[in-house]
N, C-alpha and C. Protein backbone atom coordinates (compact mmCIF):
# COMPACT_ATOMS: atom_id res chain seq x y z
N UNK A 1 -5.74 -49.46 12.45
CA UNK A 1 -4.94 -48.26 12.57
C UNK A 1 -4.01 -48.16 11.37
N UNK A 2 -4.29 -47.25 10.37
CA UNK A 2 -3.12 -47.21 9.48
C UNK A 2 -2.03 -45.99 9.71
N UNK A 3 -0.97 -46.31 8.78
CA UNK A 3 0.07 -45.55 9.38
C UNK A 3 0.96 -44.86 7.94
N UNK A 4 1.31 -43.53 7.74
CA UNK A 4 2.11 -43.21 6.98
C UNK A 4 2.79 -44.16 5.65
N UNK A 5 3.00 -45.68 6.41
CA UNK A 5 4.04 -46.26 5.59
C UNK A 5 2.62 -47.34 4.86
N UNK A 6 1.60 -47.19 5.39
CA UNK A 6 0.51 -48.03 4.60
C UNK A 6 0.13 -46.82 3.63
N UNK A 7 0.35 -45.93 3.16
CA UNK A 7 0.19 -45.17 2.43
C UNK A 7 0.75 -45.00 1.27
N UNK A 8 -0.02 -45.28 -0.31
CA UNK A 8 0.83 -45.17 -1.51
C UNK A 8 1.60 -43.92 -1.57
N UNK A 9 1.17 -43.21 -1.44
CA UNK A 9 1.37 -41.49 -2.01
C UNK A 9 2.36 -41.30 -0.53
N UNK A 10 2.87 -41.61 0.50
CA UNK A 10 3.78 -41.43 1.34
C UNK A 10 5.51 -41.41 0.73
N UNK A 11 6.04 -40.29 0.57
CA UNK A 11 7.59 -40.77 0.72
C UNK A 11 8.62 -40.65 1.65
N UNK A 12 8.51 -41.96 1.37
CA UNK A 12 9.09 -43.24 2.30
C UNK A 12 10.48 -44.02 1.83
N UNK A 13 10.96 -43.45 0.38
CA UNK A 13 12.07 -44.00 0.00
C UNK A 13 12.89 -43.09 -0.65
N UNK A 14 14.53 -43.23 -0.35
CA UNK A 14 15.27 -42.35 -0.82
C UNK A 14 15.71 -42.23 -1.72
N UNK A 15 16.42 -41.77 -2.52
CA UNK A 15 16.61 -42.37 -4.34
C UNK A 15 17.08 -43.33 -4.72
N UNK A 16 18.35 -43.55 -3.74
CA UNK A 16 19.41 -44.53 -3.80
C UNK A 16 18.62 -46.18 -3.76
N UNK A 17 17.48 -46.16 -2.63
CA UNK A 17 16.67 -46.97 -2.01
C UNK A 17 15.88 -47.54 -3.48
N UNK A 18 14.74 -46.37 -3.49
CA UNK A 18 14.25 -46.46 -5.01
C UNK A 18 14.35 -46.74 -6.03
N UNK A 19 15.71 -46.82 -6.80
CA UNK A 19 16.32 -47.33 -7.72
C UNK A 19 16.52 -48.65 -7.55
N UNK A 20 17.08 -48.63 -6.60
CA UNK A 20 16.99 -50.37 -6.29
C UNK A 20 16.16 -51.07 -6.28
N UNK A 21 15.20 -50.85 -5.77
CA UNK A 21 14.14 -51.41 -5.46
C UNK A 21 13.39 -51.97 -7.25
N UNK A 22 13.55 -50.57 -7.78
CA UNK A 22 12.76 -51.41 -9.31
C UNK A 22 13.90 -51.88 -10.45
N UNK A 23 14.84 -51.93 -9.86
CA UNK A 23 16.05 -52.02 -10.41
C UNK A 23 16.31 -51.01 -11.75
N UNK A 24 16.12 -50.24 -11.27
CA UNK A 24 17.12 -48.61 -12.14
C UNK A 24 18.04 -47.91 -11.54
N UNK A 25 18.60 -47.12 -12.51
CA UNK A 25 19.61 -46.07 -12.10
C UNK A 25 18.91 -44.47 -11.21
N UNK A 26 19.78 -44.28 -10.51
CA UNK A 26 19.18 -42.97 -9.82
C UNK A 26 18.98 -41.53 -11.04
N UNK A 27 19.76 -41.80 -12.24
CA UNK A 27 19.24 -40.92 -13.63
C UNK A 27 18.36 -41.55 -13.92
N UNK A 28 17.68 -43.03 -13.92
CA UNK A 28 16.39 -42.42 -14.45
C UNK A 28 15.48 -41.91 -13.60
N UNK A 29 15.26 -42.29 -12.25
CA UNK A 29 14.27 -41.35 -11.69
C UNK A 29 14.36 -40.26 -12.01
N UNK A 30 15.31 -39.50 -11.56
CA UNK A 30 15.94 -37.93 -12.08
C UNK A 30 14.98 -37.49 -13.65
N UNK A 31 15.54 -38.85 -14.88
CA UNK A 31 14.99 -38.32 -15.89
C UNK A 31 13.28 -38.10 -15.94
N UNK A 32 12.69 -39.09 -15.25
CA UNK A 32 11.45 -38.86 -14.85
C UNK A 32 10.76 -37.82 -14.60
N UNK A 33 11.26 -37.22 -13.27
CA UNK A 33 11.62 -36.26 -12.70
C UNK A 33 11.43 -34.70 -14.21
N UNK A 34 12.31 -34.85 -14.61
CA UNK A 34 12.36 -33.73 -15.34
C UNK A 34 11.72 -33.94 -16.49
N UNK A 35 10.89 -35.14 -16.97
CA UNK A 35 9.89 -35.16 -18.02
C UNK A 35 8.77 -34.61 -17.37
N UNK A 36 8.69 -34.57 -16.07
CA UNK A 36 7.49 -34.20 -15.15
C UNK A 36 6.52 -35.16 -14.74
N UNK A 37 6.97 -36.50 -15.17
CA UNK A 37 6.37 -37.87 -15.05
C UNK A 37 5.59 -37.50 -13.16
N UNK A 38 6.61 -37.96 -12.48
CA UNK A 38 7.08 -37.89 -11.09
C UNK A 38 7.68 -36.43 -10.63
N UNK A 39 6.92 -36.08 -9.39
CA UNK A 39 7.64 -35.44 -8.77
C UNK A 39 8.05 -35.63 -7.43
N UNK A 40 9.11 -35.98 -6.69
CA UNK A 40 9.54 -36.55 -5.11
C UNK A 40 9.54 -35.55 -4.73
N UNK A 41 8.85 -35.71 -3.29
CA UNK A 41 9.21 -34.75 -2.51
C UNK A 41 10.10 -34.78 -1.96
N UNK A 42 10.78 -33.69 -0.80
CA UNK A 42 12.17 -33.20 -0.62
C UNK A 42 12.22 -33.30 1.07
N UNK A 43 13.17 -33.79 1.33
CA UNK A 43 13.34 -34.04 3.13
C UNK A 43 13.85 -33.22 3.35
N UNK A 44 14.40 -32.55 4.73
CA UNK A 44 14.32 -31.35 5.08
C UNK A 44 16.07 -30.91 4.83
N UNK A 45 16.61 -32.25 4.18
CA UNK A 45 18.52 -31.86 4.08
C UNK A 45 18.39 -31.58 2.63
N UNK A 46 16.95 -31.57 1.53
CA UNK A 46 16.89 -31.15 -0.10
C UNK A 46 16.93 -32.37 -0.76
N UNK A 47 17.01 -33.66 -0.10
CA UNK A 47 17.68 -34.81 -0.51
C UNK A 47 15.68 -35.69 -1.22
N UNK A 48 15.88 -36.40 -2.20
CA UNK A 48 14.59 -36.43 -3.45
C UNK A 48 13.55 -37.95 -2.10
N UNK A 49 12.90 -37.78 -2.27
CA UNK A 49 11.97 -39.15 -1.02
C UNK A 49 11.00 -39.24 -2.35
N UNK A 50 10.40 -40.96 -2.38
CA UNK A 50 10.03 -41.32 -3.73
C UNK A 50 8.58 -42.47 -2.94
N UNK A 51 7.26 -42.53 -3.02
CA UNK A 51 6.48 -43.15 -2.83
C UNK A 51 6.29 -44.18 -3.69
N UNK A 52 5.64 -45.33 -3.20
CA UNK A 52 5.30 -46.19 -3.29
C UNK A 52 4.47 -46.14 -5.26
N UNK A 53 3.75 -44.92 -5.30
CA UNK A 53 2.64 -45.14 -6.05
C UNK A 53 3.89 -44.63 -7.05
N UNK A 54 4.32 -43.32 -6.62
CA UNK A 54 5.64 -42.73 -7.69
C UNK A 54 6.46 -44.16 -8.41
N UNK A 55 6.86 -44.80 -7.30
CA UNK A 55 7.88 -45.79 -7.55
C UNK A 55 7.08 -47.00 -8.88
N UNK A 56 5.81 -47.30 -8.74
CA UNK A 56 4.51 -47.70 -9.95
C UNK A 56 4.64 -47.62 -11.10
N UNK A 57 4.81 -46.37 -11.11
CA UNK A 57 4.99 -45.16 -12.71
C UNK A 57 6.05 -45.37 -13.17
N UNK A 58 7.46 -45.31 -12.38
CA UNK A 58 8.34 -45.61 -12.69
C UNK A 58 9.20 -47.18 -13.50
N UNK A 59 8.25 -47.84 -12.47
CA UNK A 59 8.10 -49.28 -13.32
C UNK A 59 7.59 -49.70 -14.64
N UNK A 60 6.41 -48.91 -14.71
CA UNK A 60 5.54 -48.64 -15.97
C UNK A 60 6.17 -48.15 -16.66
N UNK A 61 6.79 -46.84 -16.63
CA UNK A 61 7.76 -46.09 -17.81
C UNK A 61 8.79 -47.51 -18.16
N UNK A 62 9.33 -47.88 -17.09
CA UNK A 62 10.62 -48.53 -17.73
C UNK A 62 10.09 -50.24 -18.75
N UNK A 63 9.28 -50.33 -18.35
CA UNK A 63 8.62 -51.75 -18.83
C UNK A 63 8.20 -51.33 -20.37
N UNK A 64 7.53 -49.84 -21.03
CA UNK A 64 7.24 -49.76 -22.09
C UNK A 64 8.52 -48.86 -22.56
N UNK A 65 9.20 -48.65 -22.03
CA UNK A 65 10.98 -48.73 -22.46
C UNK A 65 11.63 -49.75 -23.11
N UNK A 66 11.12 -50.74 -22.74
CA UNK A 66 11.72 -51.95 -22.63
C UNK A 66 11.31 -52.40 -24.22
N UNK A 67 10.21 -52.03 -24.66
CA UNK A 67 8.98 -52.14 -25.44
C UNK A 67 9.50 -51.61 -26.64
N UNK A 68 10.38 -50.62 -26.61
CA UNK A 68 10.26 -49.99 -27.74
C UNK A 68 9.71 -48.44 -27.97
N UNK A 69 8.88 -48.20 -26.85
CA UNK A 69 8.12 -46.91 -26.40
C UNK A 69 9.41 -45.82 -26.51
N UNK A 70 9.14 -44.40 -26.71
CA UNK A 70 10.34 -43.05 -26.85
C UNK A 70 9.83 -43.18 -25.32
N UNK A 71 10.74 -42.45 -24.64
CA UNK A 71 10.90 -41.89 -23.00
C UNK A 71 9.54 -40.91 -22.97
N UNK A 72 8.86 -39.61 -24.08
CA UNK A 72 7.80 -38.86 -23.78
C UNK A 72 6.76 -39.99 -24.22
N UNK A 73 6.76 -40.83 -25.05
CA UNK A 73 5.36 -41.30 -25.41
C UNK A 73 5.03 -42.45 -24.10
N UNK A 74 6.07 -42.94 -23.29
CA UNK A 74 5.49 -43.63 -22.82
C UNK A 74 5.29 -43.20 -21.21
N UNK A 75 6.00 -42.21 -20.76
CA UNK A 75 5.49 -40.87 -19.84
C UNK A 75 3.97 -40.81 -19.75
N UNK A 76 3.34 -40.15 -21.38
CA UNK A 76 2.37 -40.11 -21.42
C UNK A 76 0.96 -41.13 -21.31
N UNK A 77 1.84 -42.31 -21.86
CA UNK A 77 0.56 -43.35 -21.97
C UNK A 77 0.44 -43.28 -20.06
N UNK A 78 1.73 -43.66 -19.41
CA UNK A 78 1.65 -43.80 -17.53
C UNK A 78 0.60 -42.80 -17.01
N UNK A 79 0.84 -41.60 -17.65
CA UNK A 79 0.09 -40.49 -16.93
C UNK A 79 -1.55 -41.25 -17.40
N UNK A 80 -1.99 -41.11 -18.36
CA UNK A 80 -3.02 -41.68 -18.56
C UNK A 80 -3.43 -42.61 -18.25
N UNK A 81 -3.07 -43.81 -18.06
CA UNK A 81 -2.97 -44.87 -17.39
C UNK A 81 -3.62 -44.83 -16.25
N UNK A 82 -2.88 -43.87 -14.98
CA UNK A 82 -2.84 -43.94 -14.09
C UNK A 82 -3.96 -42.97 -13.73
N UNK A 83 -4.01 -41.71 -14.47
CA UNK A 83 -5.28 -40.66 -14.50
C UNK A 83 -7.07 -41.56 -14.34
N UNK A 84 -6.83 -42.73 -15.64
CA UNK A 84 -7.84 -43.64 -15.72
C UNK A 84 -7.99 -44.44 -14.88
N UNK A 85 -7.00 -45.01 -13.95
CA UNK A 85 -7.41 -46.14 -12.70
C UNK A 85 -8.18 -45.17 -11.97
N UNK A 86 -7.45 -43.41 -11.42
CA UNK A 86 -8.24 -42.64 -10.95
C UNK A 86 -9.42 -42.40 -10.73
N UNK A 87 -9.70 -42.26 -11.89
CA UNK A 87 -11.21 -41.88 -12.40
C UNK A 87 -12.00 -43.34 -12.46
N UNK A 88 -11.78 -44.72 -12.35
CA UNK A 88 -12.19 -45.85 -12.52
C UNK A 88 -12.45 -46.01 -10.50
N UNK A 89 -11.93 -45.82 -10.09
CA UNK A 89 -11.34 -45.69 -8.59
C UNK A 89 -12.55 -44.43 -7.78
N UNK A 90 -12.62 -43.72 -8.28
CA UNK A 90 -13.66 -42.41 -8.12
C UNK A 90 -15.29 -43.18 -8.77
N UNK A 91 -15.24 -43.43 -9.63
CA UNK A 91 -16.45 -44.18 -10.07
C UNK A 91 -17.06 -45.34 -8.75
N UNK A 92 -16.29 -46.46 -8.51
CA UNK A 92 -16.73 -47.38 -7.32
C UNK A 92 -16.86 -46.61 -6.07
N UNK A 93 -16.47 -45.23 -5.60
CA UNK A 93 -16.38 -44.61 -4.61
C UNK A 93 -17.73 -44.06 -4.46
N UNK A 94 -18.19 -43.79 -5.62
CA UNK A 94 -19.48 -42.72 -5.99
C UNK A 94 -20.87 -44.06 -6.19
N UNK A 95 -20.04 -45.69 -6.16
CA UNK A 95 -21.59 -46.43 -6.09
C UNK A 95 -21.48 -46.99 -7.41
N UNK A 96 -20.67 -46.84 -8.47
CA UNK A 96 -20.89 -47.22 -9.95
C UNK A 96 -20.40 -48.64 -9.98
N UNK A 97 -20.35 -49.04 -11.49
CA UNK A 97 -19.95 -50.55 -11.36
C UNK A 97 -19.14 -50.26 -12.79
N UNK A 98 -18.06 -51.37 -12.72
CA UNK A 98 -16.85 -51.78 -13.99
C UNK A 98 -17.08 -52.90 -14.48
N UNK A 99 -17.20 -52.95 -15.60
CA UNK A 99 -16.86 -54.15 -15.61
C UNK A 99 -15.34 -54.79 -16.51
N UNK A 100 -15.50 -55.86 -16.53
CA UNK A 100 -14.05 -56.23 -16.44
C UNK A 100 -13.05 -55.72 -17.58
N UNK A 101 -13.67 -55.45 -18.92
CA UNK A 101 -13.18 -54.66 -19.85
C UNK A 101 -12.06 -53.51 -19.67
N UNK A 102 -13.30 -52.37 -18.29
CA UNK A 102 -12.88 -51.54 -17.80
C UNK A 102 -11.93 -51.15 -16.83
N UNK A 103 -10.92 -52.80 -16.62
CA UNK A 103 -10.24 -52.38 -15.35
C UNK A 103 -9.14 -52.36 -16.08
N UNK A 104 -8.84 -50.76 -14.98
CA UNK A 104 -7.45 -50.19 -15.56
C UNK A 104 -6.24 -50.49 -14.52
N UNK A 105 -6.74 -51.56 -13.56
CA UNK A 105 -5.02 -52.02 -12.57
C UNK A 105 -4.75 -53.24 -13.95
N UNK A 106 -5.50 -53.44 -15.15
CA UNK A 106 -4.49 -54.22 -16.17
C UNK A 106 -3.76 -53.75 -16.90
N UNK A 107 -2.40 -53.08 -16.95
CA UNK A 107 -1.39 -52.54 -18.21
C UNK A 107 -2.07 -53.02 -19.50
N UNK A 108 -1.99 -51.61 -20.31
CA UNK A 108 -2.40 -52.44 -21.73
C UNK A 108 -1.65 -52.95 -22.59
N UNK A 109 -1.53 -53.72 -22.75
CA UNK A 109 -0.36 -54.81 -23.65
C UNK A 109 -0.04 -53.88 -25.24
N UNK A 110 1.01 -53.59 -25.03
CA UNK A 110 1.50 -52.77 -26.07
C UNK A 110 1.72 -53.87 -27.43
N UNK A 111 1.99 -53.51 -28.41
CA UNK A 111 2.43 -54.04 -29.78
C UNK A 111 3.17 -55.11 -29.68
N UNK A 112 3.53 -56.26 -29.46
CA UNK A 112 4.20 -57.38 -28.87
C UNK A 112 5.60 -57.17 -29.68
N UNK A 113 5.35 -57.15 -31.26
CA UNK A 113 6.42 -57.19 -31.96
C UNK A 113 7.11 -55.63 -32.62
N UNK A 114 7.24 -54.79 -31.36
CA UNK A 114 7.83 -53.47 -31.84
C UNK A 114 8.87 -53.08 -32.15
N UNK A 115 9.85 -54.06 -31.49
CA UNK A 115 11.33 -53.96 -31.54
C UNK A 115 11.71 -54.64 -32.79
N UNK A 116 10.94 -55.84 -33.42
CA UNK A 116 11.00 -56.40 -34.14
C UNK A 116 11.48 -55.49 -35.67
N UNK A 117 12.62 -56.66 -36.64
CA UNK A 117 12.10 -55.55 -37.49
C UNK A 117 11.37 -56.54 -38.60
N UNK A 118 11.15 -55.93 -39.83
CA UNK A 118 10.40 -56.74 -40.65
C UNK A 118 11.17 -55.99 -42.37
N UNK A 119 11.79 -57.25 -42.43
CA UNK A 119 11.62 -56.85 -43.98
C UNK A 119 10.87 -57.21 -45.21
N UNK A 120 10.77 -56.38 -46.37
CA UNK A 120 9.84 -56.51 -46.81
C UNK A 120 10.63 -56.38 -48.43
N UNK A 121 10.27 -57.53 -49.83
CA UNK A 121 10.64 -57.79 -50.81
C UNK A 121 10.15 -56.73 -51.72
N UNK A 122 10.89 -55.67 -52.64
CA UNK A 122 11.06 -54.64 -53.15
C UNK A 122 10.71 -54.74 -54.51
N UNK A 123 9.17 -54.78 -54.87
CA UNK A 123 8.59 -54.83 -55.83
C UNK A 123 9.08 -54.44 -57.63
């Protein structure tokens, strides 16, 4: 028997909740939010409810934050990201096969040394 709360795409958490949980501020969901990353749905007092899978993305944004990534470029890589587990996810549904190359529940390891800087001797 499954139930609402076994459900990724269920919201089930409130902002205040949410933030905590991946350890951020309730602006960045918000900023999320208005990149169009995420959208929460709304409980019946207007107040933002944040799922499980939402709450994912959010982790993802902040991890290639962390990286060095701008706030839109790495929006975008999540959306894609996550578009591709989709479609990887729809493939095994339909009978197909992955192989391991192709699995997209692995983050792709961004540039290790981005933050880094590098100088370079002036010919």
């Amino acid at each position: 028997m499954s139930t609402a709360f076994d459900d990724a795409d269920f919201p089930a958490y409130t902002m205040g909740r949410a933030a905590e949980m991946i350890g951020v501020t309730p602006a960045f969901l918000r900023s999320l939010g208005a990149a169009g990353l995420i959208e929460p749905e709304r409980s019946l007092g207007g107040h933002r409810r944040y799922s499980r899978h939402q709450l994912q993305l959010a982790m993802r944004v902040r991890q290639l934050l962390d990286e060095g990534i701008l706030l839109t470029a790495a929006c975008r890589i999540v959306t894609l990201e996550d578009r591709l587990a989709a479609a990887h996810r729809r493939i095994i549904e339909l009978g197909g096969t992955l192989t391991p190359d192709d699995d997209a529940d692995i983050p792709t390891q961004t540039h290790p040394d981005i933050a880094e800087t590098h100088y370079y001797r002036a010919t």
